[in-house]
Protein backbone atom coordinates (compact mmCIF):
# COMPACT_ATOMS: atom_id res chain seq x y z
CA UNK A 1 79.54 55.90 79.39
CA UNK A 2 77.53 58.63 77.00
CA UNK A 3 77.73 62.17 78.13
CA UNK A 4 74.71 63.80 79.52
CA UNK A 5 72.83 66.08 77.22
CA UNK A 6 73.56 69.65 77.55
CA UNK A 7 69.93 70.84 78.76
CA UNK A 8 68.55 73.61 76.82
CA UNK A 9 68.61 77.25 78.68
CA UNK A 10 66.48 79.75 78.38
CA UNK A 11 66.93 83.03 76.38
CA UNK A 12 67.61 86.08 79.06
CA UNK A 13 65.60 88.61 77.67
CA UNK A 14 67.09 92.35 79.33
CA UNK A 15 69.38 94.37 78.79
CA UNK A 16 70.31 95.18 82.14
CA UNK A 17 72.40 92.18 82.59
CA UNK A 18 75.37 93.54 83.81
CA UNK A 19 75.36 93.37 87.54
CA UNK A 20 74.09 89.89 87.51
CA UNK A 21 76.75 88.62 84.60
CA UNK A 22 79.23 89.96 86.76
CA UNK A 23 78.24 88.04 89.64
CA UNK A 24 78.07 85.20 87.74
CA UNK A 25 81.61 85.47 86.45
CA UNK A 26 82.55 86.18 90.15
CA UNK A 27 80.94 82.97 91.61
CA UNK A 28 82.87 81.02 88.97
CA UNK A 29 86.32 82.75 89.57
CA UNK A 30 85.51 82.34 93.42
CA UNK A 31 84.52 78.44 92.69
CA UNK A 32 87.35 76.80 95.03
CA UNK A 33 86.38 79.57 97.97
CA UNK A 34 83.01 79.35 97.78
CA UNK A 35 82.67 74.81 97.73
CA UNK A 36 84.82 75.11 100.59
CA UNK A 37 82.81 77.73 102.50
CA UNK A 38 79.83 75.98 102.06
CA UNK A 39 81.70 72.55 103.19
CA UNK A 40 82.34 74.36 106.69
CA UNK A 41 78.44 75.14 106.79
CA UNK A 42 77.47 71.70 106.28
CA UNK A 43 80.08 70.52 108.96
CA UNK A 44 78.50 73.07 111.65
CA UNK A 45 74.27 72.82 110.78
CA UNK A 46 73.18 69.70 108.80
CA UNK A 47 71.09 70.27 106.12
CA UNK A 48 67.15 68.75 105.33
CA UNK A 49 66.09 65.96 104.03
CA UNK A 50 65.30 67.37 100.87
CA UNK A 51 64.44 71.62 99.22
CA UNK A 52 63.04 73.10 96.41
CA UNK A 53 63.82 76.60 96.10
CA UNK A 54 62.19 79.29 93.70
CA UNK A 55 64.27 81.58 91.82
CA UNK A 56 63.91 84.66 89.84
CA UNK A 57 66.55 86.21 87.52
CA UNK A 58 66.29 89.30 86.72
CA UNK A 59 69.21 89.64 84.77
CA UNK A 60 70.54 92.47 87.33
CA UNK A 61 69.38 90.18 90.25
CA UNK A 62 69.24 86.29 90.99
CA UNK A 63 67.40 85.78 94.30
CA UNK A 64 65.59 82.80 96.09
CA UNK A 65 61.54 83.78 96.33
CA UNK A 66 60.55 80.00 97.83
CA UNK A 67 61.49 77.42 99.89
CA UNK A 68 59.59 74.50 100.10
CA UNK A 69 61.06 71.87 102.78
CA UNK A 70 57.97 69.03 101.66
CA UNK A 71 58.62 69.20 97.72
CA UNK A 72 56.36 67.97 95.25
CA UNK A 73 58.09 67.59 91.54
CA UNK A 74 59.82 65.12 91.77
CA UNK A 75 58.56 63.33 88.90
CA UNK A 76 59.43 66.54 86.63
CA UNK A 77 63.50 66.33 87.00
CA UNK A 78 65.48 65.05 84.69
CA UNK A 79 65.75 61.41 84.20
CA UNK A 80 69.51 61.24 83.62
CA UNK A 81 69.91 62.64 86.82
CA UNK A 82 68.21 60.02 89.15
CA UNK A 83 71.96 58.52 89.89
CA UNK A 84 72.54 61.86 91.49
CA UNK A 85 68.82 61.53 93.63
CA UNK A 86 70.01 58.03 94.37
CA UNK A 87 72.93 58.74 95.80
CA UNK A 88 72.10 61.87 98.18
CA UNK A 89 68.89 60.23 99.43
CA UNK A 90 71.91 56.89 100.50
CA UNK A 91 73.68 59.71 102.02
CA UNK A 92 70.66 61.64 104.23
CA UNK A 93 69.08 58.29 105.27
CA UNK A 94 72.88 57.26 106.30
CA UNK A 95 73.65 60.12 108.67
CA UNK A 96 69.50 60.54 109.60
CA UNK A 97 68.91 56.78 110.73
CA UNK A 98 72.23 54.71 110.10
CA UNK A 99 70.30 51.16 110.81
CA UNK A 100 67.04 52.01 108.43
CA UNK A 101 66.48 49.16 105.67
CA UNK A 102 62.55 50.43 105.58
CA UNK A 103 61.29 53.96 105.21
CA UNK A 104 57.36 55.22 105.29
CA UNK A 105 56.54 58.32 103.40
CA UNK A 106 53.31 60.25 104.60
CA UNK A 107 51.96 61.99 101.68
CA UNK A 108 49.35 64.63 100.94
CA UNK A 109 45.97 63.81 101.48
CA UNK A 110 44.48 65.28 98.09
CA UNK A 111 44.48 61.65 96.82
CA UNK A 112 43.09 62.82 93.30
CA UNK A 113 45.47 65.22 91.93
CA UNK A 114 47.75 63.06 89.82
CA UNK A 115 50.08 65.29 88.84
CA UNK A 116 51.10 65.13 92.58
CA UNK A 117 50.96 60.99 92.78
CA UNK A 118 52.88 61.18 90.06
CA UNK A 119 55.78 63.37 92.24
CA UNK A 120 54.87 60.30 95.23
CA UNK A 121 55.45 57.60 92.69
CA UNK A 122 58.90 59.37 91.86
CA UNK A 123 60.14 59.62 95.20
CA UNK A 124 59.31 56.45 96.10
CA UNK A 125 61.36 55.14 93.47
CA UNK A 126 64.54 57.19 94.11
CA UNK A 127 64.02 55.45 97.69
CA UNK A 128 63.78 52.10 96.54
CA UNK A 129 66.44 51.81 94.19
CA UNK A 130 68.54 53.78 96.95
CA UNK A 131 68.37 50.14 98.60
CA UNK A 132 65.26 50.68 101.30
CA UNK A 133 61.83 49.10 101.72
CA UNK A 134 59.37 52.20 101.14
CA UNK A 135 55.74 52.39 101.52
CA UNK A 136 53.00 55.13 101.60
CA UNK A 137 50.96 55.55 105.13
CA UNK A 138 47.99 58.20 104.23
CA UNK A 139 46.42 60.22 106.66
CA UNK A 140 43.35 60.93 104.76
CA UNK A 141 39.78 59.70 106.32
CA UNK A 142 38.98 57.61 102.68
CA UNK A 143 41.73 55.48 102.82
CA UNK A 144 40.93 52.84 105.49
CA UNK A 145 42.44 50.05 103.24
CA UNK A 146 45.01 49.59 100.52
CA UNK A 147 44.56 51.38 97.75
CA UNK A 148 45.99 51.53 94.54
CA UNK A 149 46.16 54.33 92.38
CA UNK A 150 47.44 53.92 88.28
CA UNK A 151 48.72 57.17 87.16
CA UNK A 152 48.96 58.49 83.61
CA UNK A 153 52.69 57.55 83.31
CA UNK A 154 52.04 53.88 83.45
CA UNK A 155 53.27 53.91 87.39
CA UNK A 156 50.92 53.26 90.39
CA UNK A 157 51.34 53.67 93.96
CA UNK A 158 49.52 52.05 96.95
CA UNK A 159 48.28 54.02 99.45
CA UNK A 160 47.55 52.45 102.93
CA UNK A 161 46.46 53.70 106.25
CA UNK A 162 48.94 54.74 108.36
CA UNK A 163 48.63 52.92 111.80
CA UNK A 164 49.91 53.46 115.44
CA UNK A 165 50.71 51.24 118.11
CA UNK A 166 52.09 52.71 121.19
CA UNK A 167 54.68 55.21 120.34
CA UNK A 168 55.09 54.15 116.66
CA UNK A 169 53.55 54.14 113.46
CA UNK A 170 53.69 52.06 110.50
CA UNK A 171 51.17 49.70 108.38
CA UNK A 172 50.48 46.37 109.76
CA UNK A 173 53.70 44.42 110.73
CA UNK A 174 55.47 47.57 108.75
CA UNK A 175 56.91 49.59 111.54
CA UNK A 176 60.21 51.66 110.01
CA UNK A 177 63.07 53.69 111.57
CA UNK A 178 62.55 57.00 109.74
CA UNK A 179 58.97 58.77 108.89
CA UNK A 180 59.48 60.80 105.45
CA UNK A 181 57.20 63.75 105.48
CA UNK A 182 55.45 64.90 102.33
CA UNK A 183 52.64 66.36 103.89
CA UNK A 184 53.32 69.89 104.73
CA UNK A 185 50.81 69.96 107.36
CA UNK A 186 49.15 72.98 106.39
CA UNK A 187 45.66 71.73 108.28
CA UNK A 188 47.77 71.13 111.56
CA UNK A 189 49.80 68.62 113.40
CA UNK A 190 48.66 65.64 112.96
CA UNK A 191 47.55 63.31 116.34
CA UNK A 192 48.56 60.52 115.05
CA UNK A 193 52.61 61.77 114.94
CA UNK A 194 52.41 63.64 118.10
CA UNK A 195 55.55 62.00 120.50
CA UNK A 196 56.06 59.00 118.36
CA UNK A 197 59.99 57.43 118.76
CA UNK A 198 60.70 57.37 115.65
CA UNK A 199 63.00 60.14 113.60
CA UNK A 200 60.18 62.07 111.51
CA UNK A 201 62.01 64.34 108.41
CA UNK A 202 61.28 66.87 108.70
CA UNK A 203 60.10 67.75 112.48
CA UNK A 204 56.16 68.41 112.74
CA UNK A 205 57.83 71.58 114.09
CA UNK A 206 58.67 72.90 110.18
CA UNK A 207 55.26 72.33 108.53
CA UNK A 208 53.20 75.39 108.09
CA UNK A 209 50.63 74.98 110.86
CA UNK A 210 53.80 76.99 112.68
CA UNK A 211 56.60 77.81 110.19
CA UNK A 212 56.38 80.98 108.81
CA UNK A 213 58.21 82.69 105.55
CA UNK A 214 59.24 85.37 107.19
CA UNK A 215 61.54 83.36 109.37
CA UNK A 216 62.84 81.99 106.98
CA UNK A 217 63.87 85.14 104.68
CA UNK A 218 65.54 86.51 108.26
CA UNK A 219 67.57 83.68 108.38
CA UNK A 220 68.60 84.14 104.05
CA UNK A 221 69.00 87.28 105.07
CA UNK A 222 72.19 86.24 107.57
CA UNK A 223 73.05 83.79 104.94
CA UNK A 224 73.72 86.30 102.33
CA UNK A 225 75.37 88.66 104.33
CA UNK A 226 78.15 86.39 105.54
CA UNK A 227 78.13 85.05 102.08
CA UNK A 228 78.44 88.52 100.43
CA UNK A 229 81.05 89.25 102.68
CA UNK A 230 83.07 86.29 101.60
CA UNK A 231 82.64 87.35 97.88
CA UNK A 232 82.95 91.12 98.31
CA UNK A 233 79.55 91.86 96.73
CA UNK A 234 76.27 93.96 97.33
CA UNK A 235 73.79 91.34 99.15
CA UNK A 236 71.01 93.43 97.62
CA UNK A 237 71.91 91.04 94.35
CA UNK A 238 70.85 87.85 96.10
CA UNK A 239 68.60 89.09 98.55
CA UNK A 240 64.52 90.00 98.05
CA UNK A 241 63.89 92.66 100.35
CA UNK A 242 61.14 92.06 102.64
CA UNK A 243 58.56 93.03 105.61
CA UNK A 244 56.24 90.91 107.58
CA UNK A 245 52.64 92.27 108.41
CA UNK A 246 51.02 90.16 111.43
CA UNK A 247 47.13 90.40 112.48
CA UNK A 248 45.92 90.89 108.82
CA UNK A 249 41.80 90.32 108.07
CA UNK A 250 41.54 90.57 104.51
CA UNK A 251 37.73 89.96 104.35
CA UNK A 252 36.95 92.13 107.58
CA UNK A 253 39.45 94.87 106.41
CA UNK A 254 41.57 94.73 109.71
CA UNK A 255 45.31 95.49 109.48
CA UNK A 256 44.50 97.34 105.78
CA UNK A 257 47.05 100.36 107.43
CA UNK A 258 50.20 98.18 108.01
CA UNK A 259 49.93 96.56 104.85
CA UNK A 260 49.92 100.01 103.09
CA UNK A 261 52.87 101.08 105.44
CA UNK A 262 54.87 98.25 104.52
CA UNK A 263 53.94 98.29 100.73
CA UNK A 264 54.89 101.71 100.41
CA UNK A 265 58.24 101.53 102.44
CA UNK A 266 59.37 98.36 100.51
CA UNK A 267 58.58 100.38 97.32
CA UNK A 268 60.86 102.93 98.34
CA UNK A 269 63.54 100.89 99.33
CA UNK A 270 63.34 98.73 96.05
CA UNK A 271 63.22 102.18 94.16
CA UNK A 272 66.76 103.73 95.83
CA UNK A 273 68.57 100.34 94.89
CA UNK A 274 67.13 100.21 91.21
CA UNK A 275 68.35 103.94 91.15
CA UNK A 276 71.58 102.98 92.27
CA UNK A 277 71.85 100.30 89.67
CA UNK A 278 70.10 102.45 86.88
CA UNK A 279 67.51 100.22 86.40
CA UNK A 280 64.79 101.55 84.35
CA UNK A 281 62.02 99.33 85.66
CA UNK A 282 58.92 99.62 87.88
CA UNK A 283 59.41 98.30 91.46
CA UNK A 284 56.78 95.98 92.64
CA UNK A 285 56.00 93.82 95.57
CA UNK A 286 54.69 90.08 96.08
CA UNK A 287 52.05 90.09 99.36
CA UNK A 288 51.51 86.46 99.86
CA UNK A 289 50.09 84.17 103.05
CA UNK A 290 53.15 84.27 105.43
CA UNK A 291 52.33 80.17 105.98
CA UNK A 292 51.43 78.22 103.22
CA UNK A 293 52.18 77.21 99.26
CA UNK A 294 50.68 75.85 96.18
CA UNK A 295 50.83 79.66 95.08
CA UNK A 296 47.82 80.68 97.16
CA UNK A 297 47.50 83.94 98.64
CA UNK A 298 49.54 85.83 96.73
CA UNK A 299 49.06 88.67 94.60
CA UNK A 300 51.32 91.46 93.42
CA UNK A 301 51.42 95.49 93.52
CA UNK A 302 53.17 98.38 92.25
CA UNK A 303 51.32 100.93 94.52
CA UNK A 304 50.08 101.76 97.90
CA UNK A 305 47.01 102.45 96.37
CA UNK A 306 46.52 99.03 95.13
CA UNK A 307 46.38 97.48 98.14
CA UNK A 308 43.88 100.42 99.60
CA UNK A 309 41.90 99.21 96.52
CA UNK A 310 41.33 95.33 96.83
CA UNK A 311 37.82 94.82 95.76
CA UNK A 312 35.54 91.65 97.64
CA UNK A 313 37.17 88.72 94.75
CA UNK A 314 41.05 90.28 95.67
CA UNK A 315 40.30 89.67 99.25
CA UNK A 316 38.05 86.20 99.20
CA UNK A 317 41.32 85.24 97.24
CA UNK A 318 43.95 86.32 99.89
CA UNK A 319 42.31 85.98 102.52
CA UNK A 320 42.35 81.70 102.53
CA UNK A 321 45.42 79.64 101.61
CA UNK A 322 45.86 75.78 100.78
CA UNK A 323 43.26 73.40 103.02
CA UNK A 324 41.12 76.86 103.72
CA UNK A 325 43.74 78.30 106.56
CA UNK A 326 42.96 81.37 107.30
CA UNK A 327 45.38 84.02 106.32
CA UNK A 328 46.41 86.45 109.60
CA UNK A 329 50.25 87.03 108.51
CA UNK A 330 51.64 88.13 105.29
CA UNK A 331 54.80 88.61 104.04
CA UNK A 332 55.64 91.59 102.05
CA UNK A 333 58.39 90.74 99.87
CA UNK A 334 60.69 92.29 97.06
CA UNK A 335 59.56 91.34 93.84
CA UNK A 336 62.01 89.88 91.29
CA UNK A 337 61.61 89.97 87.71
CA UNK A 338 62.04 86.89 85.62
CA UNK A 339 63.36 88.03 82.68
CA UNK A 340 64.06 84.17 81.10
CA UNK A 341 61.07 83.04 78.58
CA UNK A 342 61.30 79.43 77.16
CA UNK A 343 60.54 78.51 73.31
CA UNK A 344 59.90 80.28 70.58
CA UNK A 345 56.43 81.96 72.04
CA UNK A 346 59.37 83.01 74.39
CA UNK A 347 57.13 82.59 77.42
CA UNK A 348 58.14 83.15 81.06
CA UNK A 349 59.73 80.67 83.21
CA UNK A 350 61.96 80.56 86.27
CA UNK A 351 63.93 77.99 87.36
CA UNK A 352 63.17 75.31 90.52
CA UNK A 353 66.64 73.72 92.24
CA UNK A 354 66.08 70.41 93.83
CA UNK A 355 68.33 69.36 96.63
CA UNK A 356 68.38 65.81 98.47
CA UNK A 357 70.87 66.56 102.11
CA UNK A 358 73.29 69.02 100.35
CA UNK A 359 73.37 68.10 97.34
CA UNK A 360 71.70 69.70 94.33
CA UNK A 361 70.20 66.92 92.27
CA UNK A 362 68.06 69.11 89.26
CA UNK A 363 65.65 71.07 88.97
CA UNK A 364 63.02 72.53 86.14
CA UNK A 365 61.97 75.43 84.66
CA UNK A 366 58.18 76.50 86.07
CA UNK A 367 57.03 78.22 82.39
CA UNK A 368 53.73 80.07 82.36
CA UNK A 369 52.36 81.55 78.44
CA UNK A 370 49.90 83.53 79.76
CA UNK A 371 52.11 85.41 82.98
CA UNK A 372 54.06 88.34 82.41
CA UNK A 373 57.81 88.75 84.17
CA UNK A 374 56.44 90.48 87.43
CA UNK A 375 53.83 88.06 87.78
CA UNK A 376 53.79 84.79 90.35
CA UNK A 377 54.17 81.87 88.02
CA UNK A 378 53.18 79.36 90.35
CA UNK A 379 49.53 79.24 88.72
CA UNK A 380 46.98 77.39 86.99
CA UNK A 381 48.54 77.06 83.55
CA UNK A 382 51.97 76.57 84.41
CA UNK A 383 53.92 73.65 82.43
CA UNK A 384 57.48 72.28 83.58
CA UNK A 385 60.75 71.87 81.38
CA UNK A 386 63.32 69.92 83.19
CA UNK A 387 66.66 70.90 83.43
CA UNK A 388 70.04 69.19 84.60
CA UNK A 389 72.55 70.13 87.28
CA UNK A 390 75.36 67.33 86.90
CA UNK A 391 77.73 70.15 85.48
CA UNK A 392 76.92 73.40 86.68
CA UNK A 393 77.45 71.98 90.40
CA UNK A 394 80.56 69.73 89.53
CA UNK A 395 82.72 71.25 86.31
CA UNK A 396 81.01 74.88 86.00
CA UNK A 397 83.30 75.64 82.69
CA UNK A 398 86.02 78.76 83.18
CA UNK A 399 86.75 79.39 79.74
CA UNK A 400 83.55 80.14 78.72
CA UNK A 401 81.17 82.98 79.81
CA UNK A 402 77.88 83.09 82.41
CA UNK A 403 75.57 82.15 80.02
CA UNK A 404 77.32 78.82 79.03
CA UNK A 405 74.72 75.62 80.27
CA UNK A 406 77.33 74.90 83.21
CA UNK A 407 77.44 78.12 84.09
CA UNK A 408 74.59 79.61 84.41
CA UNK A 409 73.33 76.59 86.00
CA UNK A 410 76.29 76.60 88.77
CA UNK A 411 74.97 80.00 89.73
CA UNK A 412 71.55 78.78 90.17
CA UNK A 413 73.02 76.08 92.13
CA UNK A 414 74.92 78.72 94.43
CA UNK A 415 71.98 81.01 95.11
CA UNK A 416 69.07 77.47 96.05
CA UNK A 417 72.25 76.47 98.42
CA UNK A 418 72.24 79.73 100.32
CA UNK A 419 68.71 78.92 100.72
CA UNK A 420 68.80 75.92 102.31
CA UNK A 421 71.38 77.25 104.68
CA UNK A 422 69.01 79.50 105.61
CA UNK A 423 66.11 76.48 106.20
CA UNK A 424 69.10 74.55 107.69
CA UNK A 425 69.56 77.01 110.79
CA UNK A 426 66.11 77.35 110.70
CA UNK A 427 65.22 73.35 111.43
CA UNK A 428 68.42 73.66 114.20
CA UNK A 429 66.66 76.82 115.91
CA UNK A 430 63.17 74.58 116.19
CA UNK A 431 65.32 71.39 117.57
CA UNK A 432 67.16 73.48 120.30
């Protein structure tokens, strides 16, 4: 069998590395300890279907910024890895619905962005060769019969409309044991899915017509502590600082005050820990839609007076998120630096962990060439470099130092774990 590829990684461009390389060399030294503390999580709160998280590394900090429990991407990991995709899916589906031989995935509705389909197509073949029937039940109002889409790679998929009789759905005789959600139900619960018998992954319950962010971060927040603890470290390192401001009206100017509050508190507190760790850098903060994704809403700031300052464009922008939701609640968050660029134009990337049940199964790096390090990279522009996990979460290599492939990578695998810890407890706390 040929070895895997060692993946390229990118260049960490600071100086101020030395917090964060310690940690690193920590997490590997603490390997044994911190595989079987994790094993006791997974024992008490199962885990989702399937995460991406977001993470920044700032050289003196390596923090989750995202979690997305309906992922899109797929298509962007690394081929080599799909063994590892196969497997975990076998694994979920296993403990999910023991009995399932057919599976129906209920996709987005935006039927002509193909860099999307492309993601659908890839999922649907992890399932498949995984050993289950899989098909594609849209919810969309334009597709009232099969429909079959060729993509740009060479693949297709088939859309079909998804169907209900009685308490179940499917597409014609098609009636399966588990509903996969890829639809992150940003424009509401769907009617159609309301009290159905079958298992639907993940609940209506986690989509963002009621999740929020905030929520989310409380629960990392937990995580982190009780992980610090364990490895006898400042949680600060792992952990984005944040504040949630409810009742916000961008575009009627209502709630303006508590957003200034909170952007000038965070500020503060992100300025006494950067003075604690000598960090000669300019605190900012990411205000972004507390519901939502697809990098809407979201916009950065170094200064109360920023915020005071949003002219009509700055608020048409924040004030809708994906499907036109309305945005009422943000969330106020630490921001991270990315100080990784990719290539020789050494642009900026960070790096997005992929994880099917427990299991991290790859990842990318999100690179932007016209973003700067404090700047949300999840934009029009972006390009993806994919990246490999088999080592960094197996055989993280002792003799050699945090920036080694394996390395760095098993950190990165650490920190996107914590995080879906944190969405693990938070898809218990909906089901009790």
């Amino acid at each position: 069998m040929s070895a895997i590829p060692h993946p390229p990684v990118p260049h960490l461009t600071t100086v101020l590395s030395g917090p964060l390389l310690q940690l690193e060399r920590h997490l590997l030294d603490q390997q044994s300890e911190i595989e079987g503390w994790f094993r006791r999580q997974w024992q008490q709160t199962s885990a989702p279907f399937y995460t991406s998280v977001d993470l920044r590394n700032a050289g003196f900090k390596l923090a989750p910024v995202d979690t997305n429990l309906f992922p899109a991407g797929f298509n962007n990991l690394n081929p080599t890895l799909i063994p590892l995709s196969i497997q975990a899916a076998q694994a979920a589906i296993e403990r999910i619905c023991p009995t399932a031989n057919q599976i129906l995935i209920v996709p987005e509705s935006h039927t002509r962005n193909t860099f999307y389909m492309e993601s659908i197509a890839a999922l649907q073949d992890i399932l498949q060769k995984a050993g289950f029937e899989v098909r594609l039940g849209s919810l969309s109002e334009e597709v009232t019969e099969a429909q079959t889409i060729n993509l740009p790679s060479g693949n297709s998929i088939t859309l079909e409309p998804l169907e209900r009789s009685g308490s179940r759905v499917g597409i014609g005789d098609f009636s399966p044991c588990m509903i996969l959600l890829n639809n992150d139900l940003s424009s509401g619960r769907p009617a159609i899915l309301e009290d159905i018998e079958q298992e639907i992954v993940p609940p209506l319950e986690l989509g963002w017509s009621k999740r929020l962010k905030s929520e989310h971060f409380t629960h990392y927040r937990q995580v982190a502590k009780e992980f610090s603890a364990l490895m006898q470290i400042d949680p600060w390192l792992i952990d984005p600082l944040f504040l949630q401001c409810g009742e916000i009206d961008f575009m009627k100017r209502e709630g303006e005050e508590c957003l200034a509050k909170n952007v000038g508190a965070l500020l503060a507190s992100i300025q006494r820990k950067y003075d604690e760790y000598q960090i000669d850098k300019e605190p900012f903060v990411v205000i972004k839609a507390d519901a939502g994704t697809y990098g809407m809403g979201v916009m950065t700031a170094s200064s109360v007076e920023e915020v005071q300052s949003l002219n009509r464009k700055q608020r048409t922008k924040m004030a809708a998120s994906k499907s036109g939701a309305n945005v009422s609640q943000v969330l106020v968050q630490e921001g991270v630096y990315t100080f990784e660029t990719w290539g020789d134009a050494a642009s900026v990337t960070e790096p997005v962990v992929y994880m099917i049940d427990h299991f991290v199964v790859g990842g990318f790096y999100r690179v932007h060439t016209r973003r700067g390090p404090n700047e949300n990279l999840n934009a029009p522009g972006m390009h993806f470099e994919p990246l490999a996990f088999a080592e960094p979460c197996t055989t993280p290599d002792q003799t050699m130092g945090p920036d080694a492939n394996a390395n760095r990578f098993y950190a990165y695998g650490v920190i996107a774990r914590l995080a879906l810890l944190a969405a693990a407890r938070e898809l218990a706390e909906h089901k009790d």
